[in-house]
C-alpha atoms as a PDB file:
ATOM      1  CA  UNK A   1      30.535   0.156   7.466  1.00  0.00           C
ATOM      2  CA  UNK A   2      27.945   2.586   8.809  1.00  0.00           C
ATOM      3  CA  UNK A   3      30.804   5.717   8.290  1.00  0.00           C
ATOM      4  CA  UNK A   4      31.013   4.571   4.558  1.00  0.00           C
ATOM      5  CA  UNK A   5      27.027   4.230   4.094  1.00  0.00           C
ATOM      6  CA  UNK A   6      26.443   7.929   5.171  1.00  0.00           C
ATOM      7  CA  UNK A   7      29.549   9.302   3.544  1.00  0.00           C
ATOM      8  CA  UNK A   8      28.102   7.604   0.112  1.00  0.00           C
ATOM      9  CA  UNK A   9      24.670   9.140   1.156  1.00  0.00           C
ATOM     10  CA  UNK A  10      26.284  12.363   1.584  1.00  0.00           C
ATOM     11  CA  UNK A  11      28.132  12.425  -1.460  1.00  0.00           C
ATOM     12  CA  UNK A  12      24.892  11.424  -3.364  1.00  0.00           C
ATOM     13  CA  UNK A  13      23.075  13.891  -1.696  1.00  0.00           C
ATOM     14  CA  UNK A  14      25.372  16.664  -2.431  1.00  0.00           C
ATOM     15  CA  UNK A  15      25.826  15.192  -5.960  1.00  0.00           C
ATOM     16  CA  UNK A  16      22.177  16.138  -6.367  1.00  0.00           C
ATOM     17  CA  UNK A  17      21.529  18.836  -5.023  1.00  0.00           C
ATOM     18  CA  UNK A  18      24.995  20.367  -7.223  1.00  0.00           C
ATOM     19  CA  UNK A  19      23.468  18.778 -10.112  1.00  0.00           C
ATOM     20  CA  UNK A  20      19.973  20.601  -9.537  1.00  0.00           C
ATOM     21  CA  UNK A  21      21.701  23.646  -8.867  1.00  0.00           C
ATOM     22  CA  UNK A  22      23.404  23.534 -12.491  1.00  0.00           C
ATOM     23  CA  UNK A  23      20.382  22.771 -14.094  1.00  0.00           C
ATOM     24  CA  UNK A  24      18.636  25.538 -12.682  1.00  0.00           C
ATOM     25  CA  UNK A  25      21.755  27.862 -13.128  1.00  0.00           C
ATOM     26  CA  UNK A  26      21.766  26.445 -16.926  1.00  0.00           C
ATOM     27  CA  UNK A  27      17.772  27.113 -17.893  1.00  0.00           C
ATOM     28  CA  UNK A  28      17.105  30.380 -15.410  1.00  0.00           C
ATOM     29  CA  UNK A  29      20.582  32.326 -16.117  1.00  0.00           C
ATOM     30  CA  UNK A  30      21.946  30.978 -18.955  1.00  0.00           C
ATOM     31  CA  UNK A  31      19.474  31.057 -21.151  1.00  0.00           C
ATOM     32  CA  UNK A  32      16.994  33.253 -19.251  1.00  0.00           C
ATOM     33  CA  UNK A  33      16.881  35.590 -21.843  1.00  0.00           C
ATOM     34  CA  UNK A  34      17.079  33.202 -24.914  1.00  0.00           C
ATOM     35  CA  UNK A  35      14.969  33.405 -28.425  1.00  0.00           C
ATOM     36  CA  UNK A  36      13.115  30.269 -27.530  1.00  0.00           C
ATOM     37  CA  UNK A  37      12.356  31.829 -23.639  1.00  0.00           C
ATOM     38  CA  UNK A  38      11.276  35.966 -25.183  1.00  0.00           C
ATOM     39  CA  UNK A  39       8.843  33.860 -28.007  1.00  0.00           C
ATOM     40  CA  UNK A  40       7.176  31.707 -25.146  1.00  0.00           C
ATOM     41  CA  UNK A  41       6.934  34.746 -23.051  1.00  0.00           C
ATOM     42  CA  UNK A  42       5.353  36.992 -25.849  1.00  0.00           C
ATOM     43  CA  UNK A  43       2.922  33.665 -26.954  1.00  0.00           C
ATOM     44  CA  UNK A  44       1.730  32.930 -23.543  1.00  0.00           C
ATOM     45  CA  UNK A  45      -0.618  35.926 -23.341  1.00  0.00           C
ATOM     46  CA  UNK A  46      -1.888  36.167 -26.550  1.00  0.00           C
ATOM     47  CA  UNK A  47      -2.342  32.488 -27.832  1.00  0.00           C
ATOM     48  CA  UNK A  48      -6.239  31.916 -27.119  1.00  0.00           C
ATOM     49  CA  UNK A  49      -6.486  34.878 -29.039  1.00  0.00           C
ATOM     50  CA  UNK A  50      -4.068  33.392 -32.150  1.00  0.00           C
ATOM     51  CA  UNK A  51      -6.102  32.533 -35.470  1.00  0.00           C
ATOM     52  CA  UNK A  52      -2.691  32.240 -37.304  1.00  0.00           C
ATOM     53  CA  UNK A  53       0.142  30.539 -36.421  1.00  0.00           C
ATOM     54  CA  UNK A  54       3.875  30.766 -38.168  1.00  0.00           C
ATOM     55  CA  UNK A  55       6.190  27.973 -37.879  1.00  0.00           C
ATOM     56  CA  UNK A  56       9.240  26.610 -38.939  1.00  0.00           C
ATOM     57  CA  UNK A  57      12.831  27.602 -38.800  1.00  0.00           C
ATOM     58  CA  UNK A  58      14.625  30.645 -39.375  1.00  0.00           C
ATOM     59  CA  UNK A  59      13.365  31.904 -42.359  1.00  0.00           C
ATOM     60  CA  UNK A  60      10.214  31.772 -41.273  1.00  0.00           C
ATOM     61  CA  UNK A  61      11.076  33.596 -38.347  1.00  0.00           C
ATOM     62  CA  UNK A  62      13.049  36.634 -39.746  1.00  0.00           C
ATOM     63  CA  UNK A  63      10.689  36.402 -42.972  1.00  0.00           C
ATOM     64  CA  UNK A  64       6.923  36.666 -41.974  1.00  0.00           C
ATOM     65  CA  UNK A  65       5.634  39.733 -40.318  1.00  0.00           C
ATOM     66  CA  UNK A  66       3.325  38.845 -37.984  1.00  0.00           C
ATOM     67  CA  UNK A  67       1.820  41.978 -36.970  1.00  0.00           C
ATOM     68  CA  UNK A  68       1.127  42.727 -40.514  1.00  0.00           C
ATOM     69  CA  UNK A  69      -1.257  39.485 -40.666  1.00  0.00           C
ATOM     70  CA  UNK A  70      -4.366  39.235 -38.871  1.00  0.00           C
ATOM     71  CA  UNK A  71      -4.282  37.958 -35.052  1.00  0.00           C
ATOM     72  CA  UNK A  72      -0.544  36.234 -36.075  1.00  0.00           C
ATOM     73  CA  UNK A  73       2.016  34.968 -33.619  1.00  0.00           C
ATOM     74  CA  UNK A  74       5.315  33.747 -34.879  1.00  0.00           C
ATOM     75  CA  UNK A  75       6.408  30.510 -33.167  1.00  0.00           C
ATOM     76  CA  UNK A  76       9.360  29.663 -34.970  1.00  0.00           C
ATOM     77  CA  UNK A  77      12.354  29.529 -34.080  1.00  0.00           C
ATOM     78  CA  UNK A  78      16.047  29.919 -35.504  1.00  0.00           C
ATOM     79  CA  UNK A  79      17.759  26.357 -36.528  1.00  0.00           C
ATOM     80  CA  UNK A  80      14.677  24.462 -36.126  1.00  0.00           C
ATOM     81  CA  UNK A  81      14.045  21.151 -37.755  1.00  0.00           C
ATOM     82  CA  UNK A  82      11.033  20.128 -39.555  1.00  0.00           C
ATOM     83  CA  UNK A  83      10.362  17.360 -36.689  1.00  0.00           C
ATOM     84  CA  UNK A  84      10.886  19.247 -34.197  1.00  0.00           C
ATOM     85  CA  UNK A  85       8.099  21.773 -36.226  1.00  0.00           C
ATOM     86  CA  UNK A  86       5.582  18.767 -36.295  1.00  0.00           C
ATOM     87  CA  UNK A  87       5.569  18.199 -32.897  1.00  0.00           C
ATOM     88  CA  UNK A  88       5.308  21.814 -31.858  1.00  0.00           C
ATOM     89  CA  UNK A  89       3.021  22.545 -34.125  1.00  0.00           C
ATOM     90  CA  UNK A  90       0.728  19.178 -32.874  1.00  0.00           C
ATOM     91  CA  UNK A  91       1.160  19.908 -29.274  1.00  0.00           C
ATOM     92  CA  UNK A  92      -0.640  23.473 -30.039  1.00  0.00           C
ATOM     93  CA  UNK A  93      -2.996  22.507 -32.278  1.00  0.00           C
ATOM     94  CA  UNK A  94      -3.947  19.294 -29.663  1.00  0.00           C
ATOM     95  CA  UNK A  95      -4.632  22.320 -26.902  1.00  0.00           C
ATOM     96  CA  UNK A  96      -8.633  22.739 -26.655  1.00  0.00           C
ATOM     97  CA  UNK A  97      -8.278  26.425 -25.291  1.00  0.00           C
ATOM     98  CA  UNK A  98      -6.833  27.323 -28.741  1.00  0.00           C
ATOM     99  CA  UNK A  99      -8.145  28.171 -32.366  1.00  0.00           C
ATOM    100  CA  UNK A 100      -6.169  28.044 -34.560  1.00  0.00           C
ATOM    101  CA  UNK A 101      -7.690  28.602 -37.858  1.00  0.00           C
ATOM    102  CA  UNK A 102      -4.096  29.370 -40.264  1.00  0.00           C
ATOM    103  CA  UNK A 103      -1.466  28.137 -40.504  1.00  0.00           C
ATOM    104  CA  UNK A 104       1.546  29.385 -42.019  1.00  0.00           C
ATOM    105  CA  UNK A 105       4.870  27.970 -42.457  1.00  0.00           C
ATOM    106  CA  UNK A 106       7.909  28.062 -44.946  1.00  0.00           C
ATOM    107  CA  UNK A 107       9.487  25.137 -47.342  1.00  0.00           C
ATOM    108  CA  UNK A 108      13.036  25.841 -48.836  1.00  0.00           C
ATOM    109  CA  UNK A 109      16.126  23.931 -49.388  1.00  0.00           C
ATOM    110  CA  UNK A 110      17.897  24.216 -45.647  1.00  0.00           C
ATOM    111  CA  UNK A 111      14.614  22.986 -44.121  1.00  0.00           C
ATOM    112  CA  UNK A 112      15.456  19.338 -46.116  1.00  0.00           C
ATOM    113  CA  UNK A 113      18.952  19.840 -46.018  1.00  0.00           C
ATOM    114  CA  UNK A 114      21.438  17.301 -44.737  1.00  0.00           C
ATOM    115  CA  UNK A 115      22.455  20.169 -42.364  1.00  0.00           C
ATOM    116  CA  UNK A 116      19.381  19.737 -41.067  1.00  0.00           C
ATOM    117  CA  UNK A 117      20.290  16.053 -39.485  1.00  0.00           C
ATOM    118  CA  UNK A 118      22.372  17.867 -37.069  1.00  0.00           C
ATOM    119  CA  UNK A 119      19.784  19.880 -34.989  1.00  0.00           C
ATOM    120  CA  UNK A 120      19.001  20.190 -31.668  1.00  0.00           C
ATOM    121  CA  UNK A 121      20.821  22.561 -30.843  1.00  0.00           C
ATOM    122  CA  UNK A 122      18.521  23.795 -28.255  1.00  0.00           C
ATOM    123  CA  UNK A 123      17.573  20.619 -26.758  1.00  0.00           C
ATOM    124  CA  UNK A 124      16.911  22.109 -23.153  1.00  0.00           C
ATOM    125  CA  UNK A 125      13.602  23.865 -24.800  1.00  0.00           C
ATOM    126  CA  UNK A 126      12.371  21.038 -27.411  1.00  0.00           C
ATOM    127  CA  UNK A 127      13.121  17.914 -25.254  1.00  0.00           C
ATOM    128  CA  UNK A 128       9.669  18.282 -22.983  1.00  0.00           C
ATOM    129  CA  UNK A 129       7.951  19.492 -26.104  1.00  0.00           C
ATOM    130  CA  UNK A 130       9.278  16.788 -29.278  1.00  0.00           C
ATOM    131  CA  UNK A 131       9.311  13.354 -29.176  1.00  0.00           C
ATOM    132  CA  UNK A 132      13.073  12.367 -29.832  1.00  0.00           C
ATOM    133  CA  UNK A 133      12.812   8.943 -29.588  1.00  0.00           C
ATOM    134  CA  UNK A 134      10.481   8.752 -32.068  1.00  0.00           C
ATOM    135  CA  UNK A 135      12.567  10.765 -34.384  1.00  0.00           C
ATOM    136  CA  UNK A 136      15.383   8.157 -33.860  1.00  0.00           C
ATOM    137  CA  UNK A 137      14.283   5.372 -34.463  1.00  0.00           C
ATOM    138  CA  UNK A 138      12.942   6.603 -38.196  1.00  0.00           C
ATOM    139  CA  UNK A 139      16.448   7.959 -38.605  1.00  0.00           C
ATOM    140  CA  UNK A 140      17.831   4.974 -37.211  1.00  0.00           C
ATOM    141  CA  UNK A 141      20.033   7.058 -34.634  1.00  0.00           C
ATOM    142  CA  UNK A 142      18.319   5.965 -31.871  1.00  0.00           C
ATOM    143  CA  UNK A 143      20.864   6.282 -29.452  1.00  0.00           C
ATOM    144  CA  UNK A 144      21.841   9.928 -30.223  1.00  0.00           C
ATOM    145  CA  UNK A 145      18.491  11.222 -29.878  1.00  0.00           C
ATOM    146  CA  UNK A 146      17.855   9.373 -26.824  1.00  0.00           C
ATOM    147  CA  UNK A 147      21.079  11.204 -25.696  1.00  0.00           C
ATOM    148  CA  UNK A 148      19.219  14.413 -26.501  1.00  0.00           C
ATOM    149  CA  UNK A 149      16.383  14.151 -24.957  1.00  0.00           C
ATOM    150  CA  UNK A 150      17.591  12.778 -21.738  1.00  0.00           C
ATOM    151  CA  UNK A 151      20.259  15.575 -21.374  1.00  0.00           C
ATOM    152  CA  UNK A 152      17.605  18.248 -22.827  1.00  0.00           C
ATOM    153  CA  UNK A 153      15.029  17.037 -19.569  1.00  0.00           C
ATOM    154  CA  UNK A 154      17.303  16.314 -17.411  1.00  0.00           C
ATOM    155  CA  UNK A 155      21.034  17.839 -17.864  1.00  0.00           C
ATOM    156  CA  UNK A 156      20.724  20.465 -20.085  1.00  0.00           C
ATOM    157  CA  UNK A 157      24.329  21.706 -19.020  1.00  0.00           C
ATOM    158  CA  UNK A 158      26.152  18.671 -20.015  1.00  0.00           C
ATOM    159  CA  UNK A 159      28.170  19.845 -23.404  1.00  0.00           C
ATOM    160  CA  UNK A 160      27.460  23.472 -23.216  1.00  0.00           C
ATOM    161  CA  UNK A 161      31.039  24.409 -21.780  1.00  0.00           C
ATOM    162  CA  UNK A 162      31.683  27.497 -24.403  1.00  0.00           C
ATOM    163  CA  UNK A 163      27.697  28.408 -23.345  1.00  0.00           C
ATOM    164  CA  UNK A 164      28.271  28.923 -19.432  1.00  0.00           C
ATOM    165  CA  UNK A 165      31.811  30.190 -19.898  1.00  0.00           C
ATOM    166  CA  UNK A 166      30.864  32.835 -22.342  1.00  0.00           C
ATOM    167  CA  UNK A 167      27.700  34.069 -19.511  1.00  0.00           C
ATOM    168  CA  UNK A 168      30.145  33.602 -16.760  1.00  0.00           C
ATOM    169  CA  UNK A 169      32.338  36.176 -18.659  1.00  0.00           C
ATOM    170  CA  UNK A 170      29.757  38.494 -19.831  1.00  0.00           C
ATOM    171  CA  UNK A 171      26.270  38.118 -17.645  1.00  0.00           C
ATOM    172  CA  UNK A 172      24.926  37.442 -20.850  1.00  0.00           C
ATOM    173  CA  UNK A 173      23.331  34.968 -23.054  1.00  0.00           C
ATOM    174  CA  UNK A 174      25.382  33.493 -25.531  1.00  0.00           C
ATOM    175  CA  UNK A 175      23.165  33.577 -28.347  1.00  0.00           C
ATOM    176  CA  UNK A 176      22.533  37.467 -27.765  1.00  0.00           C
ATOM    177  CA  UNK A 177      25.380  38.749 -29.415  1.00  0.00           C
ATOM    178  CA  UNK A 178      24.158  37.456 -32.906  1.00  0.00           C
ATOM    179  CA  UNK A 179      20.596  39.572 -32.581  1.00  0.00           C
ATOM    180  CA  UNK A 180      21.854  43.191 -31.323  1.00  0.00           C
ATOM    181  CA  UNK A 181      19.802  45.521 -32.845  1.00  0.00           C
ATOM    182  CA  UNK A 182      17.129  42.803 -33.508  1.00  0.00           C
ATOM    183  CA  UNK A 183      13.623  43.374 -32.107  1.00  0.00           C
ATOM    184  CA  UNK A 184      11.179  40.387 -31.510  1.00  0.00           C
ATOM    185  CA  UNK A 185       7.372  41.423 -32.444  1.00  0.00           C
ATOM    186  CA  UNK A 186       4.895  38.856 -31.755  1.00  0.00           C
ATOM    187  CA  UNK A 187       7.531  36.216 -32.177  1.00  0.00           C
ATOM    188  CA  UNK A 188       9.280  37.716 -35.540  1.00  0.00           C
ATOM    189  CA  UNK A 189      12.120  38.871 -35.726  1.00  0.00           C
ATOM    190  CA  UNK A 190      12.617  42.811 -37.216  1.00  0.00           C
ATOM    191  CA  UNK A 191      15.294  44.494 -38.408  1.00  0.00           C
ATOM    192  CA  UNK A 192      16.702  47.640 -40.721  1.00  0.00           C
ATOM    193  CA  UNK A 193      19.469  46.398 -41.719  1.00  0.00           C
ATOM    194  CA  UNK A 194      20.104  45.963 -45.116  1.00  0.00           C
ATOM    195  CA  UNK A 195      22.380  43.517 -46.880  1.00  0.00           C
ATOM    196  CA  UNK A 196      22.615  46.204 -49.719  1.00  0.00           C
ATOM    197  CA  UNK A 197      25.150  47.863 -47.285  1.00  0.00           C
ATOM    198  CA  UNK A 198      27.718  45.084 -47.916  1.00  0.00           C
ATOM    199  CA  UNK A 199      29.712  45.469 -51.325  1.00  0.00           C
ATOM    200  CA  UNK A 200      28.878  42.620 -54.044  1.00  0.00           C
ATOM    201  CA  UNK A 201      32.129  41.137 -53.271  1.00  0.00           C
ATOM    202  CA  UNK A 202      31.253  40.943 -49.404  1.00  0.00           C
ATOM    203  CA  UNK A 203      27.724  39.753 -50.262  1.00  0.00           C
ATOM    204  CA  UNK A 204      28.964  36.950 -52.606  1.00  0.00           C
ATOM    205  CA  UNK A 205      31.609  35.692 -49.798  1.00  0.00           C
ATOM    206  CA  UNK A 206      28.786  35.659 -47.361  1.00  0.00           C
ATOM    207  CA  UNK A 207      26.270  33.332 -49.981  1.00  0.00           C
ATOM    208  CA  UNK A 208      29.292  30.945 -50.286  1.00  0.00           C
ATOM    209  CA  UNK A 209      29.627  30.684 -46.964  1.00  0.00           C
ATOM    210  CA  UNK A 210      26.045  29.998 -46.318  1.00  0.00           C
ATOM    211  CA  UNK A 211      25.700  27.337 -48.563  1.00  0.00           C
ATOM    212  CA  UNK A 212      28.866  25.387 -47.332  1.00  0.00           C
ATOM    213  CA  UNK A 213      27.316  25.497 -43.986  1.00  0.00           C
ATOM    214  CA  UNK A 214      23.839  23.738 -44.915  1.00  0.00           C
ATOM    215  CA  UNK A 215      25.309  21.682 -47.974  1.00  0.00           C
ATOM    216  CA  UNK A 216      28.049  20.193 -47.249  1.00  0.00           C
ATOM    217  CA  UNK A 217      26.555  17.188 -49.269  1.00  0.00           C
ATOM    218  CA  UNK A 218      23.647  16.863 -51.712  1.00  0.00           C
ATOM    219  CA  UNK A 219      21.051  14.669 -50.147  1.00  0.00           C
ATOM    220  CA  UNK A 220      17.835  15.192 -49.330  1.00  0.00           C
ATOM    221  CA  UNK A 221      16.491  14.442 -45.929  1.00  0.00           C
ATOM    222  CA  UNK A 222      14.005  11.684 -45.978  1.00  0.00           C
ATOM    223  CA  UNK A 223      13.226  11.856 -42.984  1.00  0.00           C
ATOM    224  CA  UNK A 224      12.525  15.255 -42.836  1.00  0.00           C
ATOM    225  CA  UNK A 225      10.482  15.130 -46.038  1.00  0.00           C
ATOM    226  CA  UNK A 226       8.309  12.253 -44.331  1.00  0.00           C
ATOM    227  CA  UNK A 227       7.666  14.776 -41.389  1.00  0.00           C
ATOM    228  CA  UNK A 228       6.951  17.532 -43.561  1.00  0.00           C
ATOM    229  CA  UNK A 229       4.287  15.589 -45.619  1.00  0.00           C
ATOM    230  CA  UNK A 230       2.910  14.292 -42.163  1.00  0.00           C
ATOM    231  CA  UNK A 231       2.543  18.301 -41.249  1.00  0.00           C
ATOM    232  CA  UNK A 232       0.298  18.907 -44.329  1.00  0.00           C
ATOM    233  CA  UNK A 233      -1.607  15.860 -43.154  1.00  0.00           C
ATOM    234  CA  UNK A 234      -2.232  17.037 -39.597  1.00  0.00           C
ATOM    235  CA  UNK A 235      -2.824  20.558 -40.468  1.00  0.00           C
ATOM    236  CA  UNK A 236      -5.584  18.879 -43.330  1.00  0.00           C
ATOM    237  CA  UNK A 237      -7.488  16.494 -40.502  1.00  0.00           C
ATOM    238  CA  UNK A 238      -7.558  19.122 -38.191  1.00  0.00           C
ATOM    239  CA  UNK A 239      -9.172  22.001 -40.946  1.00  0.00           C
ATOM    240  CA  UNK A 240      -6.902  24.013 -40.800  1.00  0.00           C
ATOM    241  CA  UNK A 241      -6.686  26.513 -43.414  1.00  0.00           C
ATOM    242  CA  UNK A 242      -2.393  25.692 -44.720  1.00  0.00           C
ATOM    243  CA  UNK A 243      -0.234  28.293 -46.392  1.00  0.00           C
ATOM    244  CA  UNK A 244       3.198  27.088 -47.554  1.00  0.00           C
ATOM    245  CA  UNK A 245       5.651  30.108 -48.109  1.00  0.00           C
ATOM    246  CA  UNK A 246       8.539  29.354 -50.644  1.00  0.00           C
ATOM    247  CA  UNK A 247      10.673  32.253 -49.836  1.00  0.00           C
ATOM    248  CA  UNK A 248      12.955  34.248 -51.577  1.00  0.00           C
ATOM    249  CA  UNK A 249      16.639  34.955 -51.601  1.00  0.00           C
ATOM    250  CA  UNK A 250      19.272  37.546 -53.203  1.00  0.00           C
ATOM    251  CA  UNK A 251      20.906  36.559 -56.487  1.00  0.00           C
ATOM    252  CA  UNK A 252      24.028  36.245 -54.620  1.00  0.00           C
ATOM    253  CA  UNK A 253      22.642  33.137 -52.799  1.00  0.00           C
ATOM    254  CA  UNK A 254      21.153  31.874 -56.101  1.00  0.00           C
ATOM    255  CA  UNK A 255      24.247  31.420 -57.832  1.00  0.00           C
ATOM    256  CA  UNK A 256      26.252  30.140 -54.747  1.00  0.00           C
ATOM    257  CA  UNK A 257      23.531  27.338 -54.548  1.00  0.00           C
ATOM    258  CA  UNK A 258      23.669  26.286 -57.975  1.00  0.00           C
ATOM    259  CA  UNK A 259      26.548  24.202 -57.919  1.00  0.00           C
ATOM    260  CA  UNK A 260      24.584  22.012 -55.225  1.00  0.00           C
ATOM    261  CA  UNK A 261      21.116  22.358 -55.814  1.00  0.00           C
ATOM    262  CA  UNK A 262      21.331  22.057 -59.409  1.00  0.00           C
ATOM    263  CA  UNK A 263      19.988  18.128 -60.083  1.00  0.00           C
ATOM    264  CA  UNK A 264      19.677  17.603 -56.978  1.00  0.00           C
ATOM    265  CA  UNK A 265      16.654  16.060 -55.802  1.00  0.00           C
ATOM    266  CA  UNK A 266      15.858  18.408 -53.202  1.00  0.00           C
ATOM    267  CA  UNK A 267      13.567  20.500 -55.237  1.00  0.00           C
ATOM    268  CA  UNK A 268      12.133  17.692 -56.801  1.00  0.00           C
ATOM    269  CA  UNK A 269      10.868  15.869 -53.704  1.00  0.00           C
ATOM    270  CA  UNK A 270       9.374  19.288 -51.721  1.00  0.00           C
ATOM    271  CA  UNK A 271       7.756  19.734 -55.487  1.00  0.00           C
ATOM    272  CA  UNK A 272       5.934  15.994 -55.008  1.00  0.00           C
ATOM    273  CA  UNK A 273       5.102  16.334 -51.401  1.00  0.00           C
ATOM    274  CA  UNK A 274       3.097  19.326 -52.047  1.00  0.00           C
ATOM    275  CA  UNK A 275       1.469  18.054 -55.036  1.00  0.00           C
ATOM    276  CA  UNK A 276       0.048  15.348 -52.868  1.00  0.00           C
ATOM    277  CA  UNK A 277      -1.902  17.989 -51.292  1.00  0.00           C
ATOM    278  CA  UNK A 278      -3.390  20.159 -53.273  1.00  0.00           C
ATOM    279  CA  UNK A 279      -5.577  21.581 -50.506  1.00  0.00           C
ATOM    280  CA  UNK A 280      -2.205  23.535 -49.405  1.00  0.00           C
ATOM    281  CA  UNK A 281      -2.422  27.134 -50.762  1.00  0.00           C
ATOM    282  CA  UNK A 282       1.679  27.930 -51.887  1.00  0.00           C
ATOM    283  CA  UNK A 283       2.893  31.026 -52.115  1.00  0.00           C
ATOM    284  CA  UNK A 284       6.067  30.756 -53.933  1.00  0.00           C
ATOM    285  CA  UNK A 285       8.394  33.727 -53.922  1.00  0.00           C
ATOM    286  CA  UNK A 286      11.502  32.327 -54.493  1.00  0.00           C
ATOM    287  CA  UNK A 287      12.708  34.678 -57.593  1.00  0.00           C
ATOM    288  CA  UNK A 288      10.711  37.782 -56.232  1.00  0.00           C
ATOM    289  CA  UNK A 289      13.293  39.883 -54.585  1.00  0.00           C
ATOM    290  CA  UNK A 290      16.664  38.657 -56.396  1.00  0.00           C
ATOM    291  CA  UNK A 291      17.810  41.798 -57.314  1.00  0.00           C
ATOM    292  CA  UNK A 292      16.570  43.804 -53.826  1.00  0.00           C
ATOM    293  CA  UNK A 293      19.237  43.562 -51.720  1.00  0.00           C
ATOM    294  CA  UNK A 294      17.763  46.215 -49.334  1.00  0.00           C
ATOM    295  CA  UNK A 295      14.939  43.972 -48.617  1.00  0.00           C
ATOM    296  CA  UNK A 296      17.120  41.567 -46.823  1.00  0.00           C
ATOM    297  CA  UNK A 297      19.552  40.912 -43.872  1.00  0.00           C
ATOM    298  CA  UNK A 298      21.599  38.735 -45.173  1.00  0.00           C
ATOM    299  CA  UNK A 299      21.931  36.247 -48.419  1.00  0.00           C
ATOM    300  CA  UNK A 300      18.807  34.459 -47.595  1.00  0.00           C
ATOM    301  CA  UNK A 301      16.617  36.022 -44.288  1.00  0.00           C
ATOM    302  CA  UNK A 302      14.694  38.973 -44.976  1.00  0.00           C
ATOM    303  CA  UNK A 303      14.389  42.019 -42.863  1.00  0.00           C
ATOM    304  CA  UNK A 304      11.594  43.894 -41.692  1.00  0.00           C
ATOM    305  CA  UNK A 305      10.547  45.627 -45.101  1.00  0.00           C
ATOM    306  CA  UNK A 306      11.274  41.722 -46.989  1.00  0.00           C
ATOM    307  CA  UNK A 307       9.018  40.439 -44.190  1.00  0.00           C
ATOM    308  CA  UNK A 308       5.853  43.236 -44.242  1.00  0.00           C
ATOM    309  CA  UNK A 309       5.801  42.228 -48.221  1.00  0.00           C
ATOM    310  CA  UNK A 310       5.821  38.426 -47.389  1.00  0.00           C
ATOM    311  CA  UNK A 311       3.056  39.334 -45.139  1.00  0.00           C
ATOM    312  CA  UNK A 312       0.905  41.650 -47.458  1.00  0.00           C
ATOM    313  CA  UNK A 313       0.911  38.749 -50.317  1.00  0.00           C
ATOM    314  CA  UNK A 314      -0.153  35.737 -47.861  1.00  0.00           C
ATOM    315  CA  UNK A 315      -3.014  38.393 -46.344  1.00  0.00           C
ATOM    316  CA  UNK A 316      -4.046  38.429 -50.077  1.00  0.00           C
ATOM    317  CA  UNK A 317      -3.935  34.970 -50.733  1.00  0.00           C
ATOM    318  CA  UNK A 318      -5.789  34.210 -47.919  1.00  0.00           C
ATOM    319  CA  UNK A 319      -8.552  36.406 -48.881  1.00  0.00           C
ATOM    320  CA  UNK A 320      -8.990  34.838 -52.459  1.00  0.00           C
ATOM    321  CA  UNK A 321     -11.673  31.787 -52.555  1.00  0.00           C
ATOM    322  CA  UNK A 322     -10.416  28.372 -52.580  1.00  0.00           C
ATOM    323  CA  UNK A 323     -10.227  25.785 -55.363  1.00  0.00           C
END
C-alpha cells in the first residue's frame, strides 16, 4: 500500500512539475515575442506618462498613429473583442499612477460582428486581465468562457497544438509570419505597403474574402453592443475626454459588404448607442479614403500614411471646443 501511495505521489509530482514546465515553455518561448508581449513591453515604460490611450481591435491598431498624437500609446490589439476592450480599458483607467485624460478608440461593423462571438483567441494574455465569467453568463455561454479563462490562467497550452509545433519547427512565434515587414511604434502598427500594388481583381477577391470571414451571418452582437455602451459610460464617469473613430475602408470592401450590411441592423444599433451619448466626440471617416488604395494595407486596415491622416484629423478635433 505504501509502494502505491508514493508511486501516485510521484506521478503527481512529476505531473506537475511537466505541467509547469509547459506552461512556462508555452508563455516564455512560444509566445515570447508575441503582439500582445512587444505592446506590454513598449507600454510599461511610458504609461505614467500616457494622456491618450487607443483601444480596440485591429483597426484601431493598424489605423491610429500614435506618435503623430500627443503623449499616445496604442493598446490595442489584433482580434480583440469589445469586452475584452472594457475590461482593459477599466483595469488602466482604475490604476492611480496613471492619467489618462483621452481616450480614443474605433466603432465599425467587425467590432459588433457575429465573428466577434468567437474571440479569445489569445486567452493566455486576457484571462488575468478580463473577467470571462462575467462575459458568460450575459452571453449565456457560461461554460465556454469558464473554459477560457481557466485554460488562459492556468493551461494556456491546452489546444494550441499547430502553435507549439509550428515554434518547434521554426524557433519562432507563430503569429510572426503574418507581420514581416511590420514595425510596432508606441503600440501601432506601421507599414508601406500599399494595397494599390494588388490588381482590382486581386483586391476585390481579398474584400470578399474578408467579409465571409466576419459575416458569416447578419446579426448584431448584443452583447457586444451592451459592452460598448458600458465603455462610453465608464470613460464619461471617469472624465475622460472620448473620441470614437469610424474608420474608413477601400471601395472594394464597400461593395463586398453590401450584400450583408445592407438592412442590417448593425449600423443602426452603433448609430443609437452613440446617440445616447452625445458627450462622445465621433470622427467618422468611413467614405474618406474609398478611392485611395495606397493609403491602405489591405481592404479595410490602413497603413502608415492611412494612419498619420487618422491621426492629424482626431489631433484637430481634439483641439476644437466642446458642445
Amino acid at each position: 500500500m505504501k509502494r502505491n501511495h508514493a508511486t501516485l505521489a510521484f506521478a503527481l509530482v512529476l505531473g506537475l512539475a511537466v505541467h509547469l514546465g509547459l506552461v512556462d515553455f508555452y508563455r516564455s518561448r512560444v509566445f515570447a515575442d508575441g503582439v500582445p508581449e512587444r505592446t506590454e513591453a513598449q507600454y510599461e515604460p511610458l504609461r505614467e506618462a500616457v494622456r491618450t490611450l487607443i483601444v480596440g481591435n485591429s483597426h484601431a491598431k493598424w489605423g491610429i498613429a500614435s506618435p503623430d498624437l500627443d503623449s499616445a500609446f496604442n493598446l490595442s490589439l489584433d482580434g480583440e473583442t469589445v469586452p475584452e476592450t472594457y475590461y482593459i480599458l477599466r483595469n488602466q483607467l482604475d490604476d492611480p499612477a496613471l492619467d489618462v485624460r483621452v481616450v480614443v478608440m474605433a466603432a465599425d461593423p467587425v467590432s459588433f460582428s457575429y465573428w466577434r462571438r468567437r474571440g479569445m483567441s489569445a486567452r493566455y494574455w486576457y484571462a488575468p486581465r478580463v473577467d470571462y465569467l462575467a462575459i458568460g453568463r450575459e452571453r449565456g455561454e457560461l461554460a465556454r468562457y469558464a473554459r477560457a479563462e481557466l485554460l488562459g490562467r492556468f493551461a494556456p497550452y491546452v489546444g494550441m497544438r499547430s502553435d507549439i509545433l509550428h515554434y518547434l519547427a521554426t524557433g519562432t512565434n507563430p503569429h510572426l509570419p503574418m507581420h514581416r515587414g511590420v514595425e510596432l511604434v508606441r503600440g501601432t502598427f506601421t507599414t508601406k505597403a500599399s494595397f494599390a500594388d494588388l490588381s482590382r481583381a486581386e483586391r476585390e477577391e481579398f474584400a470578399r474574402n474578408r467579409i465571409l470571414f466576419h459575416f458569416p451571418a447578419e446579426e448584431f452582437d448584443e452583447v457586444a453592443g451592451d459592452y460598448f455602451r458600458r465603455t462610453l459610460e465608464l470613460t464619461r464617469d471617469r472624465g475622460v475626454t472620448t473620441v470614437v473613430v469610424r474608420l474608413p475602408a477601400t471601395r472594394e470592401y464597400l461593395l463586398a459588404a453590401r450584400p450583408f450590411l445592407d438592412g442590417s441592423r448593425v449600423y443602426e444599433r452603433i448609430d443609437a448607442i452613440l446617440g445616447d451619448h452625445p458627450q462622445v466626440r465621433v470622427l467618422d471617416t468611413r467614405l474618406d479614403f474609398v478611392d485611395q488604395p495606397e493609403l491602405f494595407v489591405d481592404s479595410d486596415h490602413l497603413n502608415e500614411r492611412g494612419a498619420r491622416r487618422i491621426a492629424r484629423r482626431i489631433r484637430k478635433l481634439l483641439a476644437r471646443p466642446e458642445g
